[in-house]
N, C-alpha and C. Protein backbone atom coordinates (compact mmCIF):
# COMPACT_ATOMS: atom_id res chain seq x y z
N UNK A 1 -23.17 -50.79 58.61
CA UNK A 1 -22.74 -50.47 57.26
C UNK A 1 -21.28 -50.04 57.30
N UNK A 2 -20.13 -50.51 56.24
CA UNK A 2 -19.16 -50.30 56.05
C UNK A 2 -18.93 -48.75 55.60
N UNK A 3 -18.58 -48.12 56.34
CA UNK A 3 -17.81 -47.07 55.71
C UNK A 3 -17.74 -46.71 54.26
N UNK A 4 -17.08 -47.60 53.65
CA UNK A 4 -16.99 -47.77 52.00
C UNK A 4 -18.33 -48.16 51.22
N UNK A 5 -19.46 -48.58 51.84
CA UNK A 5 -20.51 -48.88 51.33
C UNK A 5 -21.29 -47.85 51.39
N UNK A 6 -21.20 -46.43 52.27
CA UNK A 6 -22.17 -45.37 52.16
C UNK A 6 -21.59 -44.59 50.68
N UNK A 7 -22.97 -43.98 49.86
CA UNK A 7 -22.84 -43.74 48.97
C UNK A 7 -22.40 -41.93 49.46
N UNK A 8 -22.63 -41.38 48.12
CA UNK A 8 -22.06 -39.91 47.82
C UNK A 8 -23.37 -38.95 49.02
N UNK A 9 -24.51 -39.33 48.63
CA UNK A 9 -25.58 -38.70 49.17
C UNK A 9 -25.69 -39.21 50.74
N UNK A 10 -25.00 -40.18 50.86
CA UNK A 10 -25.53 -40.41 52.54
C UNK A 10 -23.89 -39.62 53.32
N UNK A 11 -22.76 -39.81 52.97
CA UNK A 11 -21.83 -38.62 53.43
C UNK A 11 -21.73 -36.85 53.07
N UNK A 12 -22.44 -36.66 52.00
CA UNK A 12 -23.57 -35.48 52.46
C UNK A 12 -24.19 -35.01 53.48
N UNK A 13 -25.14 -35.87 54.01
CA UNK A 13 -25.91 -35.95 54.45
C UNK A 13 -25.21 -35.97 56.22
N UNK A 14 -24.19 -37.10 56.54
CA UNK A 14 -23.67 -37.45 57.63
C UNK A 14 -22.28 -36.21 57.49
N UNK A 15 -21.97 -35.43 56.82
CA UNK A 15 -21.08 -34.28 56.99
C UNK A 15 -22.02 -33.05 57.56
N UNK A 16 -23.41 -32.90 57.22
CA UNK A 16 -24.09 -31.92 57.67
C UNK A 16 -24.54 -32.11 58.45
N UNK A 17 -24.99 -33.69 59.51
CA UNK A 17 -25.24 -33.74 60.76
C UNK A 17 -26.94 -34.22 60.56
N UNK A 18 -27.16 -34.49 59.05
CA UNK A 18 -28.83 -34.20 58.93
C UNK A 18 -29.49 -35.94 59.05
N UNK A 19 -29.78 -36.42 59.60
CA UNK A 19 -30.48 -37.76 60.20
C UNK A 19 -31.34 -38.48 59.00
N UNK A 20 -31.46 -39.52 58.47
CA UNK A 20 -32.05 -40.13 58.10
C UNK A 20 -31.97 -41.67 57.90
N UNK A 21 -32.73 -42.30 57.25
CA UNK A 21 -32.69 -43.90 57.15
C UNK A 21 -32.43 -44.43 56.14
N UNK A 22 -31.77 -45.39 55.88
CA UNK A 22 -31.11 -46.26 54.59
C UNK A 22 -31.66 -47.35 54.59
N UNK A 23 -32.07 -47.21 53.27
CA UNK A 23 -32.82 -49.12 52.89
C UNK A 23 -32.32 -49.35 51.55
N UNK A 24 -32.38 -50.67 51.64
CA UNK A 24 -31.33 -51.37 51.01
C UNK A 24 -32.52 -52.26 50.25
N UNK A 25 -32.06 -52.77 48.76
CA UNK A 25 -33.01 -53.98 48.58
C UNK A 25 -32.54 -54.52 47.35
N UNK A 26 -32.57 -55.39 46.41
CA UNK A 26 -31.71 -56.57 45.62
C UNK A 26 -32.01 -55.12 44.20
N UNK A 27 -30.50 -54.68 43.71
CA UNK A 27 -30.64 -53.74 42.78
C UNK A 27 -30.97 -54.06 41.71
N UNK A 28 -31.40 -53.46 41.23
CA UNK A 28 -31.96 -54.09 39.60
C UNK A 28 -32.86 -52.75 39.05
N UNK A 29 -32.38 -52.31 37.88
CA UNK A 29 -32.15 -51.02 37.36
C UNK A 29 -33.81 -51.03 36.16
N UNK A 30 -33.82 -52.17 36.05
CA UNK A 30 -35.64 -52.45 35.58
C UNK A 30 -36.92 -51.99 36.31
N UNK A 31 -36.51 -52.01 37.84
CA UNK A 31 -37.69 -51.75 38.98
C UNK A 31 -38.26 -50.65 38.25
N UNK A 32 -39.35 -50.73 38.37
CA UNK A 32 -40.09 -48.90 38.38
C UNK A 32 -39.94 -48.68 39.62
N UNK A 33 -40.33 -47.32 40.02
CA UNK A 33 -40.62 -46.58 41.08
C UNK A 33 -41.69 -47.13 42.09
N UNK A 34 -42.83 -47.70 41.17
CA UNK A 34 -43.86 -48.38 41.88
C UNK A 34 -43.56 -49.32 42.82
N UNK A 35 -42.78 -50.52 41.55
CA UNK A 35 -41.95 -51.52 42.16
C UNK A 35 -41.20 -51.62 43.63
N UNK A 36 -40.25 -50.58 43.52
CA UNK A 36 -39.49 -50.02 44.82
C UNK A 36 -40.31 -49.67 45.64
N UNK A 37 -41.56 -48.94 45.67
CA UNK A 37 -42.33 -48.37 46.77
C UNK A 37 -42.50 -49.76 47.70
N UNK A 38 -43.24 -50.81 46.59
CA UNK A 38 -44.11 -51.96 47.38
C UNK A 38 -42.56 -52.76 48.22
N UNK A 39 -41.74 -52.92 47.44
CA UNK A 39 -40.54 -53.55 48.10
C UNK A 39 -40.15 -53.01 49.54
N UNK A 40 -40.21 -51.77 49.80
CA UNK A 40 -40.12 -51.33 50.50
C UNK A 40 -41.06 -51.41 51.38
N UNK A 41 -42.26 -51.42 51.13
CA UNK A 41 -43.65 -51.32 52.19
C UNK A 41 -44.33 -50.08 52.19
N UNK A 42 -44.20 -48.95 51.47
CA UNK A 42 -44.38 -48.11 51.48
C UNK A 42 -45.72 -47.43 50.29
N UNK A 43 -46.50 -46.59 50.51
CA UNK A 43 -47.12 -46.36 49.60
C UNK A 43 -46.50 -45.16 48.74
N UNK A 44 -47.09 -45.47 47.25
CA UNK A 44 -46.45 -44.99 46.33
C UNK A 44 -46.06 -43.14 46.22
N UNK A 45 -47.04 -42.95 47.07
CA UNK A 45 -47.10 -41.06 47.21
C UNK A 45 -46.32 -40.73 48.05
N UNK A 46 -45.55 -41.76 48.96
CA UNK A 46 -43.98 -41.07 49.71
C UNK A 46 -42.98 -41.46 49.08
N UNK A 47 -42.95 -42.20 47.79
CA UNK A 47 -41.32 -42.76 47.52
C UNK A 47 -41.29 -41.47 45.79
N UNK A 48 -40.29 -40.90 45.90
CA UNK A 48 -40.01 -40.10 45.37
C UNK A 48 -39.12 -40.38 43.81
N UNK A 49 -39.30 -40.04 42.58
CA UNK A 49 -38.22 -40.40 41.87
C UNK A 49 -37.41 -39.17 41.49
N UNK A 50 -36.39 -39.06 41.27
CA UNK A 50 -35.88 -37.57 40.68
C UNK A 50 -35.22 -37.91 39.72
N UNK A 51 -35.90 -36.59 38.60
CA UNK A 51 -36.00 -36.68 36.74
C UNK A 51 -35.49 -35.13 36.66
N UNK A 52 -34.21 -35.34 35.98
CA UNK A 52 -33.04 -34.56 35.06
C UNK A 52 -33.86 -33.46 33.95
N UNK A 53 -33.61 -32.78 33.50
CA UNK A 53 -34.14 -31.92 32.47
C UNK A 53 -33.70 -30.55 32.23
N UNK A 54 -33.79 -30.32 30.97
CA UNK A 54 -32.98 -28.94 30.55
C UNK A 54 -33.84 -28.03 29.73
N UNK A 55 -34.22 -26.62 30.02
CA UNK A 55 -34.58 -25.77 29.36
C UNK A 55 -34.57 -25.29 28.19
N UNK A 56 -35.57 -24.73 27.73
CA UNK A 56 -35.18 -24.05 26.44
C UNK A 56 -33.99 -23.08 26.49
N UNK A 57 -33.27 -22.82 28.02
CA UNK A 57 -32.30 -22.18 27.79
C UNK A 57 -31.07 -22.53 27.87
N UNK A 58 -31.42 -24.25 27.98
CA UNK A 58 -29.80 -25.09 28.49
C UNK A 58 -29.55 -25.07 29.97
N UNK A 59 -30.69 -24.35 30.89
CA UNK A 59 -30.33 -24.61 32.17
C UNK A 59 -30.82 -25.84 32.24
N UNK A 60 -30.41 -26.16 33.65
CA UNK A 60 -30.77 -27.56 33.59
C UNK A 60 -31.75 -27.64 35.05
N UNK A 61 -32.93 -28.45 34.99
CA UNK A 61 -33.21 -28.61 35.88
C UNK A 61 -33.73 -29.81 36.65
N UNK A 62 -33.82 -29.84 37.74
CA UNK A 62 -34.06 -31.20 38.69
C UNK A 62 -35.77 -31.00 39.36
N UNK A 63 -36.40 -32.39 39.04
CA UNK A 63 -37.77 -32.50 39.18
C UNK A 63 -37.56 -32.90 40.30
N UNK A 64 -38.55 -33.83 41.36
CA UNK A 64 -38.86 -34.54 42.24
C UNK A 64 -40.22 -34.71 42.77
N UNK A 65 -40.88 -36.10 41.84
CA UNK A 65 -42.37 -36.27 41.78
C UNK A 65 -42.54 -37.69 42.85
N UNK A 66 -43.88 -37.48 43.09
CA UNK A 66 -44.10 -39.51 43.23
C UNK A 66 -43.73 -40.44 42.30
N UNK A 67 -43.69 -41.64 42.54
CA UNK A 67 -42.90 -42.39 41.51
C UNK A 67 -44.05 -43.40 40.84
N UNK A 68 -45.18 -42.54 41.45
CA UNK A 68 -46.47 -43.16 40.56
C UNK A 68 -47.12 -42.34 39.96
N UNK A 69 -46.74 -41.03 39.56
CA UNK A 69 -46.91 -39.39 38.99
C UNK A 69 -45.94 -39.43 37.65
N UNK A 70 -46.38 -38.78 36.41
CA UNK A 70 -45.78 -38.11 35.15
C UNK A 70 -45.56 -36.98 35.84
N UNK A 71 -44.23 -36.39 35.08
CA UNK A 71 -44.40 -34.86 35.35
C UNK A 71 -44.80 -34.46 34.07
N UNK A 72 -45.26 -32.99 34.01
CA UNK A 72 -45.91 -32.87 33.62
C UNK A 72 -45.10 -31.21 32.42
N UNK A 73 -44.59 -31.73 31.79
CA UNK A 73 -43.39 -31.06 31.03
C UNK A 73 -43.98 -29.50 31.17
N UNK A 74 -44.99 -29.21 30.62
CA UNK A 74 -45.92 -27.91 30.78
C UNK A 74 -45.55 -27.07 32.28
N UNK A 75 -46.29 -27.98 32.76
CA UNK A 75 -45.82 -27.45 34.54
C UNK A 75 -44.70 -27.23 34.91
N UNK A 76 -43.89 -27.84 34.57
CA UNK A 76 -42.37 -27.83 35.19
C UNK A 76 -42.08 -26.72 34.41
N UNK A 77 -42.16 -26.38 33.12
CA UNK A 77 -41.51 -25.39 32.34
C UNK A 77 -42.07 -23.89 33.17
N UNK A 78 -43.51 -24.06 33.50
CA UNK A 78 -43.75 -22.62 34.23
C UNK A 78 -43.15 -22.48 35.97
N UNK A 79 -43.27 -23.75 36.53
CA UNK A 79 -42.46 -23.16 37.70
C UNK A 79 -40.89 -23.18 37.61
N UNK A 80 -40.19 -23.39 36.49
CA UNK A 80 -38.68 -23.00 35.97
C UNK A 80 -38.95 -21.74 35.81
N UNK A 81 -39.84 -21.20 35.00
CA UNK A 81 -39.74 -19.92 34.39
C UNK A 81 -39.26 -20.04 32.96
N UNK A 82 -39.66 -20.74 31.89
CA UNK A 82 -39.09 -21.32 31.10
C UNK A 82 -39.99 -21.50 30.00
N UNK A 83 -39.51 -21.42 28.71
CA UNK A 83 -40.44 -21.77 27.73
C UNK A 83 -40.96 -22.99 27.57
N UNK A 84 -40.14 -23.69 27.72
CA UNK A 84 -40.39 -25.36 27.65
C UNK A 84 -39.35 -25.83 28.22
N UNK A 85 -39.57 -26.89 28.27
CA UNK A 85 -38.15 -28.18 29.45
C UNK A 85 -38.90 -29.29 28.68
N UNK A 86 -37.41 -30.32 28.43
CA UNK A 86 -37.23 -31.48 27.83
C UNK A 86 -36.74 -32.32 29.09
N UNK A 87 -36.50 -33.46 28.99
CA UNK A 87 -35.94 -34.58 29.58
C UNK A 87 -34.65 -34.92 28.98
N UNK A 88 -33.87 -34.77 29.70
CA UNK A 88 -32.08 -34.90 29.53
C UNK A 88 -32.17 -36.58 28.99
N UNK A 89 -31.05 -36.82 27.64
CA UNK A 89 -31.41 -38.13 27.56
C UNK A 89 -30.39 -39.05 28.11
N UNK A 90 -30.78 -40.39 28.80
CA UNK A 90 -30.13 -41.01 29.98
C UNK A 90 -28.61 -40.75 29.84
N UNK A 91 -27.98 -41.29 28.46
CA UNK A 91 -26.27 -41.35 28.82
C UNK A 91 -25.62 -39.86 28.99
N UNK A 92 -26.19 -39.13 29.12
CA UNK A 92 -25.67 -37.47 29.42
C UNK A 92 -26.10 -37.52 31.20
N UNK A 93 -26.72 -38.63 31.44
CA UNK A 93 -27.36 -37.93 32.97
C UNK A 93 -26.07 -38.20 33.85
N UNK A 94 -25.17 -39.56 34.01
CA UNK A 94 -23.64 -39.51 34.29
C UNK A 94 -23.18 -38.76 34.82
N UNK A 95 -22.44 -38.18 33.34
CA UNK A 95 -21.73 -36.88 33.35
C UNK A 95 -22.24 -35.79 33.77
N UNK A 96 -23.39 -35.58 33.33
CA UNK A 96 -24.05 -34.20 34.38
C UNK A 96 -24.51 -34.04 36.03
N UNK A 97 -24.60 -35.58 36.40
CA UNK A 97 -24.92 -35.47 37.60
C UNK A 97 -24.00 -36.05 38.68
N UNK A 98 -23.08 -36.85 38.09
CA UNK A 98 -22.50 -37.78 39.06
C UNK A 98 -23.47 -39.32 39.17
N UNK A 99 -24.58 -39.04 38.64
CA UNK A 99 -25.49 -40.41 38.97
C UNK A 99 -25.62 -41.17 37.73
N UNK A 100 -26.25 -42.67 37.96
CA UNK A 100 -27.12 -43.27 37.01
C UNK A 100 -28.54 -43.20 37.01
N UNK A 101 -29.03 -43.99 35.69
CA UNK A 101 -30.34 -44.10 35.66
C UNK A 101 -30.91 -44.72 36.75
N UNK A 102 -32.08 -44.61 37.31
CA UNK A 102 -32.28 -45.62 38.65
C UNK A 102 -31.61 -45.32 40.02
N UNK A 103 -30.67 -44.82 39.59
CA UNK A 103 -30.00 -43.96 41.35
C UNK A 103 -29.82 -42.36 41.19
N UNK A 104 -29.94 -41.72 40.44
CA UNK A 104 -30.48 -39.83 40.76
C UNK A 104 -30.81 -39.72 42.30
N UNK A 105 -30.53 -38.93 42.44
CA UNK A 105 -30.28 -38.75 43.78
C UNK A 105 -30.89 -36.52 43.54
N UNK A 106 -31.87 -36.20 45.05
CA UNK A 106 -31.20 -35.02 44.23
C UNK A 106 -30.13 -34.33 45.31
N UNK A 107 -29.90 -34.88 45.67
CA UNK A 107 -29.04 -34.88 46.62
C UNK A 107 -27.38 -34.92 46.76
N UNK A 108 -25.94 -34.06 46.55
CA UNK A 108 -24.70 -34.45 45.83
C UNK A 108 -24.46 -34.40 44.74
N UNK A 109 -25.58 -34.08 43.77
CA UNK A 109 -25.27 -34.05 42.17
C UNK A 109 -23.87 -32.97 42.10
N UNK A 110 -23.09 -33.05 40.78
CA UNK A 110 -21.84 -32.95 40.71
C UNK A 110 -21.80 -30.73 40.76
N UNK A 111 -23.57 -30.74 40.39
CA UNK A 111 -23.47 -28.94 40.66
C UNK A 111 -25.05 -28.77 41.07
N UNK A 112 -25.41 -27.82 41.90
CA UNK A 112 -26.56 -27.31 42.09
C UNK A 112 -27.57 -26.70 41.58
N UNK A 113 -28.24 -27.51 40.72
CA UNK A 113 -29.18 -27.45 39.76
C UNK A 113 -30.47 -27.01 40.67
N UNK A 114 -31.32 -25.78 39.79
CA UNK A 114 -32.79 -25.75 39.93
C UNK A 114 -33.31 -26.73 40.67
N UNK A 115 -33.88 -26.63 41.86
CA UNK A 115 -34.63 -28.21 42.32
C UNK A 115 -36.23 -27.77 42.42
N UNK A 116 -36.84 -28.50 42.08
CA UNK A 116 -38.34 -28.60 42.55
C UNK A 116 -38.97 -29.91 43.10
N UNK A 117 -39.95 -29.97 43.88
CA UNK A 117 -40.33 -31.12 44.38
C UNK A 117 -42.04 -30.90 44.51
N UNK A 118 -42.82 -32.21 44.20
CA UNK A 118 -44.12 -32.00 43.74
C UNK A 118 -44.50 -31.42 45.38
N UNK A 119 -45.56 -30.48 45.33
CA UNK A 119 -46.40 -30.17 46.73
C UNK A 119 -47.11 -30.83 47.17
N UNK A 120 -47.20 -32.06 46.94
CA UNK A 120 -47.50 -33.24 47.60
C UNK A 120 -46.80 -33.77 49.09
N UNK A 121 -45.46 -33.91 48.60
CA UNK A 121 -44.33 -33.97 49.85
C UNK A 121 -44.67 -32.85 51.32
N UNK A 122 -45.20 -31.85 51.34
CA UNK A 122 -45.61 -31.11 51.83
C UNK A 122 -46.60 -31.83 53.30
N UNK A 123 -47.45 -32.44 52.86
CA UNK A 123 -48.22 -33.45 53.29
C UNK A 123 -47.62 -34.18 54.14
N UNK A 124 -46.11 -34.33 54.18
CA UNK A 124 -45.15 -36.19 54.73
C UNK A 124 -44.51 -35.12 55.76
N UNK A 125 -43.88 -35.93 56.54
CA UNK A 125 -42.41 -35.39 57.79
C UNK A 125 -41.49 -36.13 57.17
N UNK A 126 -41.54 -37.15 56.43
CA UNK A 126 -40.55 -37.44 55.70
C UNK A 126 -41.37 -38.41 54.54
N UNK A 127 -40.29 -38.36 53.67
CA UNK A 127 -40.51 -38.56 52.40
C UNK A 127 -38.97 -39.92 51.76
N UNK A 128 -39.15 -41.03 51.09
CA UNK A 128 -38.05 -41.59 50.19
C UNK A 128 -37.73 -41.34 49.22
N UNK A 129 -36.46 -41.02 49.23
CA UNK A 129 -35.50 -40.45 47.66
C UNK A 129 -34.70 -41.27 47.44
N UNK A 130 -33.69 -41.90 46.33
CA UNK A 130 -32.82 -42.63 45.87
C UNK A 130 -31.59 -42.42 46.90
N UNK A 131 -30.80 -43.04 47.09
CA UNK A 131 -29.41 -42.58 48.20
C UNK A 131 -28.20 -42.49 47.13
N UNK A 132 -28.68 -42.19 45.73
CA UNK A 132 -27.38 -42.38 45.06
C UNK A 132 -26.68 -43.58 44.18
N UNK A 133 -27.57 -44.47 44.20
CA UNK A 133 -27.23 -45.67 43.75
C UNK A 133 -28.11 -46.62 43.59
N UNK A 134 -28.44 -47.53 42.84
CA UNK A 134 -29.71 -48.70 42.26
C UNK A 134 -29.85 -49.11 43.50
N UNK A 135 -30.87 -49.44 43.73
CA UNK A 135 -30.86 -50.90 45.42
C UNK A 135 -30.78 -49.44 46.36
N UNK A 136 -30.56 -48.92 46.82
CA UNK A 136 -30.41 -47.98 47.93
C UNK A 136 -31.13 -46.58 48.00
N UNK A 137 -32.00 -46.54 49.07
CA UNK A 137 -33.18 -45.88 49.17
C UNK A 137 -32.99 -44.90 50.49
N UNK A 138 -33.05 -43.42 50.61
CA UNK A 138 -33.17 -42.85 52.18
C UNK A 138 -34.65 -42.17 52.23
N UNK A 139 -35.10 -42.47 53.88
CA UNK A 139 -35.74 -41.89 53.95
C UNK A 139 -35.55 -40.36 54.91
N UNK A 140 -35.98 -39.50 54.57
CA UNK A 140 -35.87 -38.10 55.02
C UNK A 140 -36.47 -37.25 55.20
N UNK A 141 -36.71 -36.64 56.11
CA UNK A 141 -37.32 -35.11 56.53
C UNK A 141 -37.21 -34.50 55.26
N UNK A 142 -39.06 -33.82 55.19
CA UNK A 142 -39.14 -32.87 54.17
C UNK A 142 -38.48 -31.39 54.04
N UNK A 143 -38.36 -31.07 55.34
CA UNK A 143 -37.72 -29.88 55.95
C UNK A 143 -36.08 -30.09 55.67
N UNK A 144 -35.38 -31.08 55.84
CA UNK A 144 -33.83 -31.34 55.49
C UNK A 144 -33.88 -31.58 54.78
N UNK A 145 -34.88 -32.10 53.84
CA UNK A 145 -34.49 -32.40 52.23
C UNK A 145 -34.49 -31.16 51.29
N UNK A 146 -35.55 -30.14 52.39
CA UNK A 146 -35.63 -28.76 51.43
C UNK A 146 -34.12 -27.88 51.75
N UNK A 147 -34.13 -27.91 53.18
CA UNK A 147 -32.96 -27.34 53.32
C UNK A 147 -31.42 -27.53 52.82
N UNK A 148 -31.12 -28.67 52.16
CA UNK A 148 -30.28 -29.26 51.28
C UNK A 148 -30.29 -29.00 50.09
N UNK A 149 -31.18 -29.29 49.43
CA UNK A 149 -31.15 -29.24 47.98
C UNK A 149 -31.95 -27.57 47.84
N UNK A 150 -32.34 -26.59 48.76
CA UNK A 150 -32.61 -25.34 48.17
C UNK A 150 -34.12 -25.91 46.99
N UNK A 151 -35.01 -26.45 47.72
CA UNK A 151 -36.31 -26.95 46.92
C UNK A 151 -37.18 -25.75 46.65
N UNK A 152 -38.08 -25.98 45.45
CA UNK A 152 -39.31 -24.80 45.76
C UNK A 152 -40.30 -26.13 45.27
N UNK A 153 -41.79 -25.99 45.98
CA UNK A 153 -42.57 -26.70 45.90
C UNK A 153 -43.32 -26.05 44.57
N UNK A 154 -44.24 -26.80 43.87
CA UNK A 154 -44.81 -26.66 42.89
C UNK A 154 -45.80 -27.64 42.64
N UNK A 155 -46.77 -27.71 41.59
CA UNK A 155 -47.83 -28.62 41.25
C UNK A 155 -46.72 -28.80 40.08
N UNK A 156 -46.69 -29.78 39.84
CA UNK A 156 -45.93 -30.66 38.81
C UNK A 156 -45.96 -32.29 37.76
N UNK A 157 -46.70 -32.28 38.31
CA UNK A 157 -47.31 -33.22 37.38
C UNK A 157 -49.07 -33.64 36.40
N UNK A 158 -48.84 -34.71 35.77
CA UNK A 158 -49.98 -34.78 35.25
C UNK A 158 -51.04 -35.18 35.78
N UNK A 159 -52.67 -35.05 35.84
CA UNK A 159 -53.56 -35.29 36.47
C UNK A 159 -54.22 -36.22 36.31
């Protein structure tokens, strides 16, 4: 890989020394999450999507479910601590994160937002998250992914 082709989240990642794997696959911003899992080879309960959202108090916070899981707005609002949490709507996600739709990353966003990640991941030694960009996928230690993004585990989605 070219130098210029690693995204924001994988020189993160290679400035802190923290190891993981890059997969690559034909981008296209339509895929679901599902989609990407099978492309990949992977089953759907390790490939991860991460979903933007803001409090009833304007904080903002960062989900991280399976990408075959709802979250579960209720849930997320009690492990925020929060009256309720909405879903940030896409053309604000940009500017607030550094990312697009389809590449969220939670990984490099432009400030250190609330993170949570379903307690599912718990289960994996590593887990797939977006690398920052459509088409580009890392896989990573649950333990370096917590230690990065400052995660708290939670039940978070719908049943």
């Amino acid at each position: 890989m070219k130098k210029n082709d690693k995204t924001n989240v994988m020189r993160v990642l290679d400035s802190k020394k923290i190891s993981y794997e890059f997969y690559t696959y034909e981008a296209d911003p339509s895929l679901s999450g599902e989609e990407i899992a099978t492309i990949l080879g992977e089953d759907t309960s390790r490939v991860f999507k991460t979903l933007v959202t803001e409090g009833k108090s304007k904080q903002n916070y960062v989900f991280v479910i399976p990408v075959n899981k709802e979250l579960d707005l209720k849930k997320a609002a009690k492990a925020a601590g929060e009256k309720s949490i909405n879903m940030i709507k896409q053309k604000d996600l940009l500017g607030l994160t550094g990312y697009v739709h389809g590449g969220c990353s939670p990984i490099g966003m432009k400030k250190n937002f609330p993170t949570f990640i379903h307690e599912s991941a718990s289960g994996f030694d590593k887990i797939f998250v977006s690398a920052g960009k459509v088409g580009y996928q890392i896989q990573i230690g649950i333990n370096d992914l917590s230690n990065i993004c400052k995660i708290k585990m939670a039940d978070l989605t719908t049943d």
